[in-house]
N, C-alpha and C. Protein backbone atom coordinates (compact mmCIF):
# COMPACT_ATOMS: atom_id res chain seq x y z
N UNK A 1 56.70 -4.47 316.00
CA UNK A 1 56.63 -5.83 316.55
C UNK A 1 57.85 -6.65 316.12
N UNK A 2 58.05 -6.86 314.84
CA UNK A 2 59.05 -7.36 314.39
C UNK A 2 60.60 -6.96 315.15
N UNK A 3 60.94 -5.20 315.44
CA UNK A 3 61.38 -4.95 315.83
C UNK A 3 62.21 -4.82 317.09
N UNK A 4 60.95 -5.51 318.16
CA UNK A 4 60.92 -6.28 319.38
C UNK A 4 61.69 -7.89 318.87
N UNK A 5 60.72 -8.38 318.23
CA UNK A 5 61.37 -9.78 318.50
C UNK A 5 62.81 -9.81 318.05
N UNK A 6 63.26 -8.74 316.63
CA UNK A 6 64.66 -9.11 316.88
C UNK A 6 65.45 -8.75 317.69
N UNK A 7 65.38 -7.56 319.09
CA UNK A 7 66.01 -7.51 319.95
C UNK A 7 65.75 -8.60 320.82
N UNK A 8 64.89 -9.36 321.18
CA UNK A 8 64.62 -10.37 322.02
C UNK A 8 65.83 -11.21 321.76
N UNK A 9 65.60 -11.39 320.75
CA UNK A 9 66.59 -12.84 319.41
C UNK A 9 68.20 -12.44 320.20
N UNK A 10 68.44 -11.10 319.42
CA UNK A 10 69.83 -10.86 320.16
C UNK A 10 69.93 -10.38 320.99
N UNK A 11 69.78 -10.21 322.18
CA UNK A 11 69.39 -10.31 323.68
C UNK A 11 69.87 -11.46 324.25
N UNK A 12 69.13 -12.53 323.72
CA UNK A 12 69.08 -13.62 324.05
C UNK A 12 70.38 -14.37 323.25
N UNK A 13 70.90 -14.17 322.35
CA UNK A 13 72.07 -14.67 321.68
C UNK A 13 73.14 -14.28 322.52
N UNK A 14 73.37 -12.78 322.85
CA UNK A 14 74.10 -12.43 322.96
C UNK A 14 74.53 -13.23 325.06
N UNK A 15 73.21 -12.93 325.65
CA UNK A 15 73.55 -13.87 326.69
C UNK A 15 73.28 -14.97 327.06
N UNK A 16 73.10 -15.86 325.82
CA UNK A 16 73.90 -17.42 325.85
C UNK A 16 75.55 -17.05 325.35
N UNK A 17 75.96 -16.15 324.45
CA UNK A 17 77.60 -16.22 324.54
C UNK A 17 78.15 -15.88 325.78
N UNK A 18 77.40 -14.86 326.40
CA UNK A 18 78.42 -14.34 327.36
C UNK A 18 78.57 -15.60 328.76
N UNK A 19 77.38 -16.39 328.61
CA UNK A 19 77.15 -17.36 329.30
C UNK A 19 78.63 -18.55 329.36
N UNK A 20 77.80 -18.58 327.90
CA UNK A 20 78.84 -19.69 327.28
C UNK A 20 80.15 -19.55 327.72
N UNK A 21 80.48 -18.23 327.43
CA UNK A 21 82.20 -17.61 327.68
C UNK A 21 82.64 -17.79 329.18
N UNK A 22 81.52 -17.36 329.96
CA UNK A 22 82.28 -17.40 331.20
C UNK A 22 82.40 -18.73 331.47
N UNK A 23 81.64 -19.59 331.38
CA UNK A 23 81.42 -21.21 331.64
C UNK A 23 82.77 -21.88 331.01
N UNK A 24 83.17 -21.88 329.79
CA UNK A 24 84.75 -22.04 329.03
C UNK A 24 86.17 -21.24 330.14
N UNK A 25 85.61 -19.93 330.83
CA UNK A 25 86.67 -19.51 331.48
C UNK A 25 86.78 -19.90 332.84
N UNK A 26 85.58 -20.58 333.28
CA UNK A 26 85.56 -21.33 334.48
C UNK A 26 86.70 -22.22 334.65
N UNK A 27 86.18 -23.14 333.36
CA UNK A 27 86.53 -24.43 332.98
C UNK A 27 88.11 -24.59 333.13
N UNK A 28 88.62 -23.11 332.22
CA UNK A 28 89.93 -22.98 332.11
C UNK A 28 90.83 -22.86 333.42
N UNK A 29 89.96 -22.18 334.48
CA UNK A 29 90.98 -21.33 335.42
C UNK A 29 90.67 -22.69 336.92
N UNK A 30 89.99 -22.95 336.66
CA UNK A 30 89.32 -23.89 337.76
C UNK A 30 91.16 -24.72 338.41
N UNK A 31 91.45 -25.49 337.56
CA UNK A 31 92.95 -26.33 337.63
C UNK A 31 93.46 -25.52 338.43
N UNK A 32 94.18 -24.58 337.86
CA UNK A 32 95.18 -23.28 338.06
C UNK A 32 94.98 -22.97 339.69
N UNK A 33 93.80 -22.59 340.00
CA UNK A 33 93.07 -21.94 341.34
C UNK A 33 93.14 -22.75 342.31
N UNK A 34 92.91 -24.06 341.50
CA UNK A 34 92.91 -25.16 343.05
C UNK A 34 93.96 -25.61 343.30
N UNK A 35 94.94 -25.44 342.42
CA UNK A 35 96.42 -25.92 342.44
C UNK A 35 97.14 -24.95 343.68
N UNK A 36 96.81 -23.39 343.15
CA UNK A 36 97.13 -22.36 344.22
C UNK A 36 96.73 -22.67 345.41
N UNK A 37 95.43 -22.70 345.45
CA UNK A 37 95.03 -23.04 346.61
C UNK A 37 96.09 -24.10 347.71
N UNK A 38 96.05 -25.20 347.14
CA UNK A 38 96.80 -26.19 347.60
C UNK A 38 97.98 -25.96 347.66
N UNK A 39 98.82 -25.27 347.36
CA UNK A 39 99.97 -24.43 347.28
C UNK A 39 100.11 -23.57 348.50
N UNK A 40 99.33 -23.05 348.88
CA UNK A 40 98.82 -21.81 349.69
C UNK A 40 99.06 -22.95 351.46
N UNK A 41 97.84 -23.73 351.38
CA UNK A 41 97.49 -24.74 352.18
C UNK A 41 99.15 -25.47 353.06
N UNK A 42 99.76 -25.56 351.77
CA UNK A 42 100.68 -26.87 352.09
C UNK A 42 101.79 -25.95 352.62
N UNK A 43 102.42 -24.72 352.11
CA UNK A 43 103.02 -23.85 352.64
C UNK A 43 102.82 -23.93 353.89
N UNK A 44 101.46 -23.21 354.37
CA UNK A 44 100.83 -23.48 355.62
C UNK A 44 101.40 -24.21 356.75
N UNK A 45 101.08 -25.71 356.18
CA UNK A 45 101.06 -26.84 356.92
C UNK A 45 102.89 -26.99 357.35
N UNK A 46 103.49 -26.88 356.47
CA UNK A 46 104.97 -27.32 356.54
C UNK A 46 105.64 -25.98 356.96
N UNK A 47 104.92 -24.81 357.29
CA UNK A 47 105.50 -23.99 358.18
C UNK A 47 104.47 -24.12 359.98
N UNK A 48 104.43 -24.96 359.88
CA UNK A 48 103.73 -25.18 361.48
C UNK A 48 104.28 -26.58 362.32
N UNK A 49 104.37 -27.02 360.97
CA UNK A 49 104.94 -28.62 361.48
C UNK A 49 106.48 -29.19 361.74
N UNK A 50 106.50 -30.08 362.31
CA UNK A 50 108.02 -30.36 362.64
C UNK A 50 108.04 -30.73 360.91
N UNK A 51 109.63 -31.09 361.03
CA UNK A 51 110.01 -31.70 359.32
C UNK A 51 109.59 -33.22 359.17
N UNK A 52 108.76 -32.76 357.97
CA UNK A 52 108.24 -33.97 357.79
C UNK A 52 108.73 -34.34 355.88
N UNK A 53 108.67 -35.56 355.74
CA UNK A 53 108.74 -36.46 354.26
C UNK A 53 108.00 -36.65 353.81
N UNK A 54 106.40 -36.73 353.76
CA UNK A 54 105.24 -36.59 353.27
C UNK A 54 104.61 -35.58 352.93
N UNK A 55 103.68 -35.71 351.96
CA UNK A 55 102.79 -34.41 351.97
C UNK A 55 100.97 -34.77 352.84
N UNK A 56 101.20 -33.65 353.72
CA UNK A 56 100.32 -34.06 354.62
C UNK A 56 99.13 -33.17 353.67
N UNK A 57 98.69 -32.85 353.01
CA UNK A 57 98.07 -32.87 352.67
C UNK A 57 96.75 -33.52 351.96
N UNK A 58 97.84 -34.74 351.67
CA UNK A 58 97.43 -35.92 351.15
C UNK A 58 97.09 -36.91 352.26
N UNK A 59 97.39 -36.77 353.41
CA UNK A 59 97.15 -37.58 354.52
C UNK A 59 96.06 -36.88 355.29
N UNK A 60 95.02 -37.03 355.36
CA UNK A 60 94.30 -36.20 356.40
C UNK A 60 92.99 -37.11 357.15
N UNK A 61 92.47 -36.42 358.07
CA UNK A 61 91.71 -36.74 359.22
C UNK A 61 90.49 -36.10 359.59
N UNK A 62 89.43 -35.72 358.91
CA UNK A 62 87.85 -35.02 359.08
C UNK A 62 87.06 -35.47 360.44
N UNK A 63 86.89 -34.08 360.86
CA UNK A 63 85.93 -34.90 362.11
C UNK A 63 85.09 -33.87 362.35
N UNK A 64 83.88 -34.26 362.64
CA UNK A 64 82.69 -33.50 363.39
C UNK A 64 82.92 -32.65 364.22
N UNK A 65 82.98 -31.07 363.95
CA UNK A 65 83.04 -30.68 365.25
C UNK A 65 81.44 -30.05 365.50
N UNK A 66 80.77 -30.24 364.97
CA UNK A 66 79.39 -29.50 365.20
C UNK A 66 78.35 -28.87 364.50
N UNK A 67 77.70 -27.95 364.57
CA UNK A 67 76.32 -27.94 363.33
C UNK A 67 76.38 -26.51 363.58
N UNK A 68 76.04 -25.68 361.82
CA UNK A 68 76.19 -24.38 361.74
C UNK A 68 74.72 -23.95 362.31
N UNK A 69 74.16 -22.95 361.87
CA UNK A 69 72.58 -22.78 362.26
C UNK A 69 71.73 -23.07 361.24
N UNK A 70 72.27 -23.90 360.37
CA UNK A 70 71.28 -24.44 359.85
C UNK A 70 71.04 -26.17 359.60
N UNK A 71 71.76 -26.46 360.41
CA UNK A 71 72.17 -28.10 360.71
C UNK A 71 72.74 -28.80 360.55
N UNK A 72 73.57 -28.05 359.63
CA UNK A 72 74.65 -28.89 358.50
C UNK A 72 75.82 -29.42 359.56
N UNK A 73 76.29 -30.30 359.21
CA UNK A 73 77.74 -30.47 360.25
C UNK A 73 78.88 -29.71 359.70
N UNK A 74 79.87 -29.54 360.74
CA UNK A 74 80.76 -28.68 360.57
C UNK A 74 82.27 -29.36 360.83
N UNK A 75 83.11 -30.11 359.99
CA UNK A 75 84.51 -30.76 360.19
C UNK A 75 85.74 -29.70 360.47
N UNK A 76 86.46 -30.43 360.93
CA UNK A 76 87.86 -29.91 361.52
C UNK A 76 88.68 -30.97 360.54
N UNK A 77 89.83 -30.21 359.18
CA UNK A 77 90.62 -31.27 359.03
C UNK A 77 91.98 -31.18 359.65
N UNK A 78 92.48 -32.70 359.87
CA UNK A 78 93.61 -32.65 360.85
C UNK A 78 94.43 -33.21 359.41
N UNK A 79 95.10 -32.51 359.50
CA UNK A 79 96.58 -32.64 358.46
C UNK A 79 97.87 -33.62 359.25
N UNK A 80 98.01 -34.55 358.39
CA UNK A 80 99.26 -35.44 359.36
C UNK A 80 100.41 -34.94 358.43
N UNK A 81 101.37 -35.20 359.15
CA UNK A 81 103.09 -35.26 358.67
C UNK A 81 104.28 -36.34 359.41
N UNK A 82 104.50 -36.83 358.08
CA UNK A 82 104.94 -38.27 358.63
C UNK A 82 106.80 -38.07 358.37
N UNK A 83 107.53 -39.21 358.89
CA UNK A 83 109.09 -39.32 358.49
C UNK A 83 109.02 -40.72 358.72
N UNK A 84 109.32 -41.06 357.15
CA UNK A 84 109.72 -42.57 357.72
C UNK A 84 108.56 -43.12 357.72
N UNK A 85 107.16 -42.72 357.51
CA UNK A 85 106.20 -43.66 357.60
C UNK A 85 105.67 -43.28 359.33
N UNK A 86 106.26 -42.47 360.23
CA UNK A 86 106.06 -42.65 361.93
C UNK A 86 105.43 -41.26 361.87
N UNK A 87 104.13 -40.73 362.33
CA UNK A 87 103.47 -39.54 362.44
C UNK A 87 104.50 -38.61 363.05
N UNK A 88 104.82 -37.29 362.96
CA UNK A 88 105.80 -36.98 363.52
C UNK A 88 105.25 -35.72 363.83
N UNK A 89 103.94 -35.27 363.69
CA UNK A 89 102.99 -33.84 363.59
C UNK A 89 101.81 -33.81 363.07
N UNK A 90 101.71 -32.68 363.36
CA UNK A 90 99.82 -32.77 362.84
C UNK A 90 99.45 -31.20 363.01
N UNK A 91 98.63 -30.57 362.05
CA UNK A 91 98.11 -29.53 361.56
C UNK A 91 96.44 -29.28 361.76
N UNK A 92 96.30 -28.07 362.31
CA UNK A 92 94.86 -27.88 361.92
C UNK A 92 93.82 -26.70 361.82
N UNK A 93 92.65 -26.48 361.06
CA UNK A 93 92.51 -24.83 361.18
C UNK A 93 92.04 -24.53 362.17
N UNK A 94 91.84 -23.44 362.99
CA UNK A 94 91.01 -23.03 363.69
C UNK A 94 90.42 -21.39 363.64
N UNK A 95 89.08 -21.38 363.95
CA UNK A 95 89.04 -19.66 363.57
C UNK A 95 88.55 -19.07 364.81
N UNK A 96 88.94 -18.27 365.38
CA UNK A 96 88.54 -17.42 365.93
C UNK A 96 86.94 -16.67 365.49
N UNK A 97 86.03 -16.62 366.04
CA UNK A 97 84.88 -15.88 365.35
C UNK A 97 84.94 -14.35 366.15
N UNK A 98 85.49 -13.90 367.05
CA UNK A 98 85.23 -13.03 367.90
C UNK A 98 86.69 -11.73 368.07
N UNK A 99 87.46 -11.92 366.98
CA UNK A 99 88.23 -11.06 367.07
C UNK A 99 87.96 -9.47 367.10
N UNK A 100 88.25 -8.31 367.17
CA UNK A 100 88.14 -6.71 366.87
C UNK A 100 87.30 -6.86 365.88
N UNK A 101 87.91 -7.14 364.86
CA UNK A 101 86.91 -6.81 363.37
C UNK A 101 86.36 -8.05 362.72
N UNK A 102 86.49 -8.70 363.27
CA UNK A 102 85.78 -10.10 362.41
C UNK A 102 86.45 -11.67 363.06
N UNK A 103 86.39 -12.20 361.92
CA UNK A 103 86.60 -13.72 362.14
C UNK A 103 88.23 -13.61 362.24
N UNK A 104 88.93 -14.49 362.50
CA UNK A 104 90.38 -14.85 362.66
C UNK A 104 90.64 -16.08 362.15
N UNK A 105 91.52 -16.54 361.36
CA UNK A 105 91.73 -17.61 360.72
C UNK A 105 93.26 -18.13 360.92
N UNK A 106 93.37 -19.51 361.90
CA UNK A 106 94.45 -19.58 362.54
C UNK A 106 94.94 -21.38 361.92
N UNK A 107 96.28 -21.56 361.78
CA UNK A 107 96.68 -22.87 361.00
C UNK A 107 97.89 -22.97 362.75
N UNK A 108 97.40 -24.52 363.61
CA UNK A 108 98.00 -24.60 364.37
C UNK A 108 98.81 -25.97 363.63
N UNK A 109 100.11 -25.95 363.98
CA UNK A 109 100.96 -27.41 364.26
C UNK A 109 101.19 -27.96 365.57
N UNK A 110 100.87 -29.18 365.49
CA UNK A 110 101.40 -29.83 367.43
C UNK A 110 101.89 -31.15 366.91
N UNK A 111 102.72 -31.44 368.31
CA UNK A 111 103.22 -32.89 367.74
C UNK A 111 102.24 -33.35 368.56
N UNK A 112 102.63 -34.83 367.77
CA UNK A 112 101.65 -35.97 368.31
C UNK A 112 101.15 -35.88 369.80
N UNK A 113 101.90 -35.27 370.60
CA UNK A 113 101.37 -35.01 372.09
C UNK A 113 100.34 -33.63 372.24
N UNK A 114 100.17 -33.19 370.86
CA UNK A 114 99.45 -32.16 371.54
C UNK A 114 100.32 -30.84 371.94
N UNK A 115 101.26 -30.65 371.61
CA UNK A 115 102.75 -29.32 371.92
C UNK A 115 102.17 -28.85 371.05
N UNK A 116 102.38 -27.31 370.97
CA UNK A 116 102.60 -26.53 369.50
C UNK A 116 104.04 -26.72 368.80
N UNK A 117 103.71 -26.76 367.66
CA UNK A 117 105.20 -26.26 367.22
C UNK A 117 105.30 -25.03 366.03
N UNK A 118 104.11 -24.82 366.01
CA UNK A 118 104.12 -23.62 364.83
C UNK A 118 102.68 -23.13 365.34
N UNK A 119 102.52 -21.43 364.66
CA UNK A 119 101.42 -20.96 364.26
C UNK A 119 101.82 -20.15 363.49
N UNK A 120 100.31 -20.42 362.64
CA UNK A 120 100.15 -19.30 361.19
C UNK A 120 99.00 -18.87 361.35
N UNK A 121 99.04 -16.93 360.90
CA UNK A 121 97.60 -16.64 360.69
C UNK A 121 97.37 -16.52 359.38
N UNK A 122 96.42 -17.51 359.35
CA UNK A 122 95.79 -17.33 357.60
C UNK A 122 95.27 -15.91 357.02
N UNK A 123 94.28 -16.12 357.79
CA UNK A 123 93.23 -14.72 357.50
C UNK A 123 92.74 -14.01 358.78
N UNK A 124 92.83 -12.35 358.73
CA UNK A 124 92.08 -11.70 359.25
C UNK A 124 91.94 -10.41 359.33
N UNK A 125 91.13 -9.65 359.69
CA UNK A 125 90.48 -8.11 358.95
C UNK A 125 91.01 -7.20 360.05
N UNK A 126 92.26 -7.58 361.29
CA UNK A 126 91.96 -6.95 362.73
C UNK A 126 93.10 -5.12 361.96
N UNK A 127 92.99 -4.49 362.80
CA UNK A 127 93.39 -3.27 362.61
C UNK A 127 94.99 -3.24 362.40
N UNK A 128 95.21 -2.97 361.01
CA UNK A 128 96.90 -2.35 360.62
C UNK A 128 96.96 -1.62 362.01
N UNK A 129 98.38 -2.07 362.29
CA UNK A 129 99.20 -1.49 363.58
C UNK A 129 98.98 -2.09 364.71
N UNK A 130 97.71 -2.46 365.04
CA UNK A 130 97.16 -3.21 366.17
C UNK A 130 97.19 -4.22 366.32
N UNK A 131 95.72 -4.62 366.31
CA UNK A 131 95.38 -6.25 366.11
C UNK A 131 96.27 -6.63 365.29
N UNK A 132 96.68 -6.35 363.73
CA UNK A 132 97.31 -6.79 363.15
C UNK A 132 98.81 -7.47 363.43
N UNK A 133 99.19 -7.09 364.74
CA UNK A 133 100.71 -7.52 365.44
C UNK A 133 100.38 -9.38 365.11
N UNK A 134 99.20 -9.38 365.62
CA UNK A 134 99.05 -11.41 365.63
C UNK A 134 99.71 -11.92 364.84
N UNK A 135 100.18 -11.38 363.44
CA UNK A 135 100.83 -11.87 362.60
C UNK A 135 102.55 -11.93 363.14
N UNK A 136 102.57 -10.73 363.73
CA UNK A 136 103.99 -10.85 363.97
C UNK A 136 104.70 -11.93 364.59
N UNK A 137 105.94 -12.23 364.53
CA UNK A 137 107.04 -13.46 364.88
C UNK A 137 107.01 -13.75 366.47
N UNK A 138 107.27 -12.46 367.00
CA UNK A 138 107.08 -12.53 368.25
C UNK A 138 105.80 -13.27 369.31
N UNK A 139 104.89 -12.44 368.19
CA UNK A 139 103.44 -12.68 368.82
C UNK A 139 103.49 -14.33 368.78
N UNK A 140 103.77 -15.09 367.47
CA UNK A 140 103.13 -16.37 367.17
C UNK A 140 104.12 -17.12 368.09
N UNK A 141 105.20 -16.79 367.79
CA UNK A 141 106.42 -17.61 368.75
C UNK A 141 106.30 -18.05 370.38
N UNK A 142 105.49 -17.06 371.11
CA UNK A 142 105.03 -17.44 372.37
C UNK A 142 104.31 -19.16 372.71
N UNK A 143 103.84 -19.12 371.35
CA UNK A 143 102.84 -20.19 371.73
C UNK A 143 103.90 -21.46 371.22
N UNK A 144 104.85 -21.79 370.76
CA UNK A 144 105.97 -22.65 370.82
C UNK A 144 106.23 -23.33 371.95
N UNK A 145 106.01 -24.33 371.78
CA UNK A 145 106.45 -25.92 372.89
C UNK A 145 105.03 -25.31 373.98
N UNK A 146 104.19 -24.67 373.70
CA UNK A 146 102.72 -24.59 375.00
C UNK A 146 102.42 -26.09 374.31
N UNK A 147 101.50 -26.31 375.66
CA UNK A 147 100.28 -27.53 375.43
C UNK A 147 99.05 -27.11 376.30
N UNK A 148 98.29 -27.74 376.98
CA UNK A 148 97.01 -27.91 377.53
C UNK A 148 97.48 -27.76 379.24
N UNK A 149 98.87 -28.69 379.15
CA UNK A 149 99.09 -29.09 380.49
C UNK A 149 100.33 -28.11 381.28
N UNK A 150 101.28 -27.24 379.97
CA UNK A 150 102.13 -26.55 380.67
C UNK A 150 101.70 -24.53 380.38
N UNK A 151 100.61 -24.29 380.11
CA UNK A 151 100.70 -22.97 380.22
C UNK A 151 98.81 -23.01 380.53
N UNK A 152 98.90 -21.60 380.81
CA UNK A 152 97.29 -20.79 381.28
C UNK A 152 96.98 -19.92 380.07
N UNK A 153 95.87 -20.87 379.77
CA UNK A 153 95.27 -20.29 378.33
C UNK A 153 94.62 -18.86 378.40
N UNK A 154 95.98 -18.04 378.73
CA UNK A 154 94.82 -16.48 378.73
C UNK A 154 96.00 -15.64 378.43
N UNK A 155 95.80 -14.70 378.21
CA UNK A 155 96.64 -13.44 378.15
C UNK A 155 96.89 -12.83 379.53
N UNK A 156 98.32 -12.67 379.31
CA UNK A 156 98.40 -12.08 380.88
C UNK A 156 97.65 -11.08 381.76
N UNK A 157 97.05 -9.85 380.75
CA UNK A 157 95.77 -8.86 381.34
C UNK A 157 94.84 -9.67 382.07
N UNK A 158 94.87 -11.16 381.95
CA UNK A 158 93.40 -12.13 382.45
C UNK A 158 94.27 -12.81 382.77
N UNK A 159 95.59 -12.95 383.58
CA UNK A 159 96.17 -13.82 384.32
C UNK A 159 96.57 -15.01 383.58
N UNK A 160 96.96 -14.97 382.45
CA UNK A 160 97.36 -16.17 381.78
C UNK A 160 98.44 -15.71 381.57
N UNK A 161 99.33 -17.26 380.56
CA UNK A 161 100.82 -16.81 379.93
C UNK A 161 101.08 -16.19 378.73
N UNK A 162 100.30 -16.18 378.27
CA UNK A 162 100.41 -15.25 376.77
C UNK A 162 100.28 -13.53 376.71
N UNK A 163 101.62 -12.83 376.25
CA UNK A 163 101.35 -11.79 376.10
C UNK A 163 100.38 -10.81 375.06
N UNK A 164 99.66 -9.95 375.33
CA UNK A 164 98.89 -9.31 374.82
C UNK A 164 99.62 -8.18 374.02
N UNK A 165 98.58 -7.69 373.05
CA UNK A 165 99.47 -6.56 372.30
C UNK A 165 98.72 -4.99 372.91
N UNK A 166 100.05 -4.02 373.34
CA UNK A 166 99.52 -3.05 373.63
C UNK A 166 97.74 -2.43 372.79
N UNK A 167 96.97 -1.74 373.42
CA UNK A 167 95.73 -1.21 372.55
C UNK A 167 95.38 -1.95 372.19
N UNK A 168 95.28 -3.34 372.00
CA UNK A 168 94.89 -4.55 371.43
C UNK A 168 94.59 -5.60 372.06
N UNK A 169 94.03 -5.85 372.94
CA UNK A 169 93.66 -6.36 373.66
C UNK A 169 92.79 -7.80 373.07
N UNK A 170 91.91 -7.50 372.63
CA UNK A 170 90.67 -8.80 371.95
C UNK A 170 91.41 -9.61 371.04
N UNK A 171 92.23 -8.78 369.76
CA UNK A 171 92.88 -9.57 368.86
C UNK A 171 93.89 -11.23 369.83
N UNK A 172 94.68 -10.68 370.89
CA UNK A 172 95.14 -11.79 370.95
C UNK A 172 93.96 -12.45 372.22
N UNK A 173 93.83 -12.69 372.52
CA UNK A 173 92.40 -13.09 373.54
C UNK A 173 91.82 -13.92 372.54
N UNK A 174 91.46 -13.54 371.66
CA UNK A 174 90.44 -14.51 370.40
C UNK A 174 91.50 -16.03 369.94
N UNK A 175 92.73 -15.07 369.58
CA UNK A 175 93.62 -16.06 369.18
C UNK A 175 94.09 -17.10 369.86
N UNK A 176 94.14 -16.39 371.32
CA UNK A 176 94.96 -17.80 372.43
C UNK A 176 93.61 -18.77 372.77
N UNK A 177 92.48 -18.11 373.11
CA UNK A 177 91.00 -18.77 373.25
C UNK A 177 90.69 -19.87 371.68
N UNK A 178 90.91 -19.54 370.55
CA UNK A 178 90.87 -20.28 369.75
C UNK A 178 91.79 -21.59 369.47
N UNK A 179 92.86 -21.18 369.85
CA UNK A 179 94.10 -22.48 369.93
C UNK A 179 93.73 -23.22 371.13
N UNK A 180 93.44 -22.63 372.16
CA UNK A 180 93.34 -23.56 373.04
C UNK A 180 92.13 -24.59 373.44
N UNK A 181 90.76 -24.20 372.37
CA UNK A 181 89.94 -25.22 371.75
C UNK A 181 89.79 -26.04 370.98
N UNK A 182 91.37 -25.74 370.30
CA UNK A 182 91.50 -26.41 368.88
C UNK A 182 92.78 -27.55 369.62
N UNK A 183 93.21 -27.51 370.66
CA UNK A 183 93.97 -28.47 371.22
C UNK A 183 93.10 -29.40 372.68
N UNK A 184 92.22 -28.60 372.47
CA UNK A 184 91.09 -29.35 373.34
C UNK A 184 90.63 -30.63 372.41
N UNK A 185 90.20 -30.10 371.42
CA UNK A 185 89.31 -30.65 370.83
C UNK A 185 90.33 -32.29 369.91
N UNK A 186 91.44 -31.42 369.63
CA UNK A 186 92.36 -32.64 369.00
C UNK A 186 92.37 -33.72 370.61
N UNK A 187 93.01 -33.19 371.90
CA UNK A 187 93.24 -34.08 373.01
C UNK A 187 92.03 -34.78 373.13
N UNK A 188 90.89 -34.50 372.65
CA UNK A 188 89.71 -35.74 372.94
C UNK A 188 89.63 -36.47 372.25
N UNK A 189 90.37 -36.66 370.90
CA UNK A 189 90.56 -37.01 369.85
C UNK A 189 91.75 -37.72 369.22
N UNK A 190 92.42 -37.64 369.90
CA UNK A 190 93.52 -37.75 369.47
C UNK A 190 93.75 -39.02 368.89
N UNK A 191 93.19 -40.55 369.34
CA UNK A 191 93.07 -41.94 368.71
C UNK A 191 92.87 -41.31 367.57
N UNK A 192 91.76 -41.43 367.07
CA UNK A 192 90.98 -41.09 366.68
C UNK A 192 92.18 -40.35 364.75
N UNK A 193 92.70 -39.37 365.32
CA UNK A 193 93.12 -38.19 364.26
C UNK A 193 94.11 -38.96 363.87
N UNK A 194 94.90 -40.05 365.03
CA UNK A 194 96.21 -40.40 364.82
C UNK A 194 96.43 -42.14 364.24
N UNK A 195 94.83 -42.64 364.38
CA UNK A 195 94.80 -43.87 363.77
C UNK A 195 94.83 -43.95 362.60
N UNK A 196 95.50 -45.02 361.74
CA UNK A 196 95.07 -44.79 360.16
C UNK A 196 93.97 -44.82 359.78
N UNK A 197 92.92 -45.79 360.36
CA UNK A 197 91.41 -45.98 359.83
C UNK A 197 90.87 -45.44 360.60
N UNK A 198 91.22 -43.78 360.84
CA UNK A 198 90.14 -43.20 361.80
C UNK A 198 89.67 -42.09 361.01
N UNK A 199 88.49 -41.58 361.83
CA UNK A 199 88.07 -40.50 360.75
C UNK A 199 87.19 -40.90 359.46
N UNK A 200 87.44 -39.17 358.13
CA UNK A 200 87.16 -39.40 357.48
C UNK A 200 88.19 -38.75 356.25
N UNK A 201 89.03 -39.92 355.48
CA UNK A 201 89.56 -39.30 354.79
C UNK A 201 89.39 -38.61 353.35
């Protein structure tokens, strides 16, 4: 009996330290991680955007785009980039849910009219050699100076202006279908992203 309770004792000692420890290494790494993070982010942003003098990161624009399945609302943040104090661009994520292998994770830039001027792919799982082209220069570069009003949001296999990647078909389909909701959704919006007291900052 005795024998029990002192394994209980250190059992229990031993995982309040290990507790303890990780909770101190949380504590420690937490700074570091979110710093990266934001590092990661801002890279992002200032490779999509025209040149800007601000950190748009620090400037931003939250908006409703809708409710997951469990009711929660779901925001879009719009990243500004300013010169001079005069908006001169704007950033934002969008994901693809329907790519080859999974989700697609896409960082668009447009100027204030709604143009592209950059794309980045953040994240996505699509097939080395294949799908994976989306990343490439070529691929993202197409979508440079498009808007709503001067190209056909499809891949050319579906009669649009965007080229597709050989054997790969869905990867860019997801991608051009995703940008071109995510410039939908800014053009209904656009007061709104581009006012100072709009939104939620």
């Amino acid at each position: 009996m005795k024998d029990t309770i002192r394994l209980i004792v250190v059992l229990t000692l031993i995982a309040c330290g290990a507790g303890l420890l990780l909770s101190l290494v949380e504590q420690v790494t937490r700074a570091p991680i979110a710093e990266q993070r934001r590092q990661e982010t801002l890279k992002a942003l200032l490779a999509v955007m025209p040149a800007v003098d601000n950190s748009p990161d620090a400037d931003t624009v939250s908006l409703v785009v809708g409710q997951d399945k469990k009711g929660r609302e779901l925001t879009r943040i719009f990243y500004r980039g300013r010169n001079r104090g005069v908006l001169a661009g704007l950033a934002f994520k969008v994901v693809a849910p329907d790519g080859y292998s999974g989700t697609i994770e896409i960082m668009v830039g447009v100027d204030p009219e709604g143009t592209v001027t950059g794309l980045e792919i953040l994240a996505h799982a699509e097939t080395p050699g294949l799908g994976s082209k989306i990343e490439q220069a070529w691929f993202k570069n197409q979508f440079l100076g498009k808007s709503l009003d001067n190209a056909d949001w499809r891949v050319k296999k579906d009669g649009g202006a965007f080229d597709q990647i050989t054997g790969a078909t869905i990867s860019p389909r997801a991608v051009v279908a995703a940008v071109a909701g995510g410039l939908e959704f800014y053009r209904k919006h656009q007061a709104e992203v581009a006012a100072d007291g709009g939104g939620k900052k």
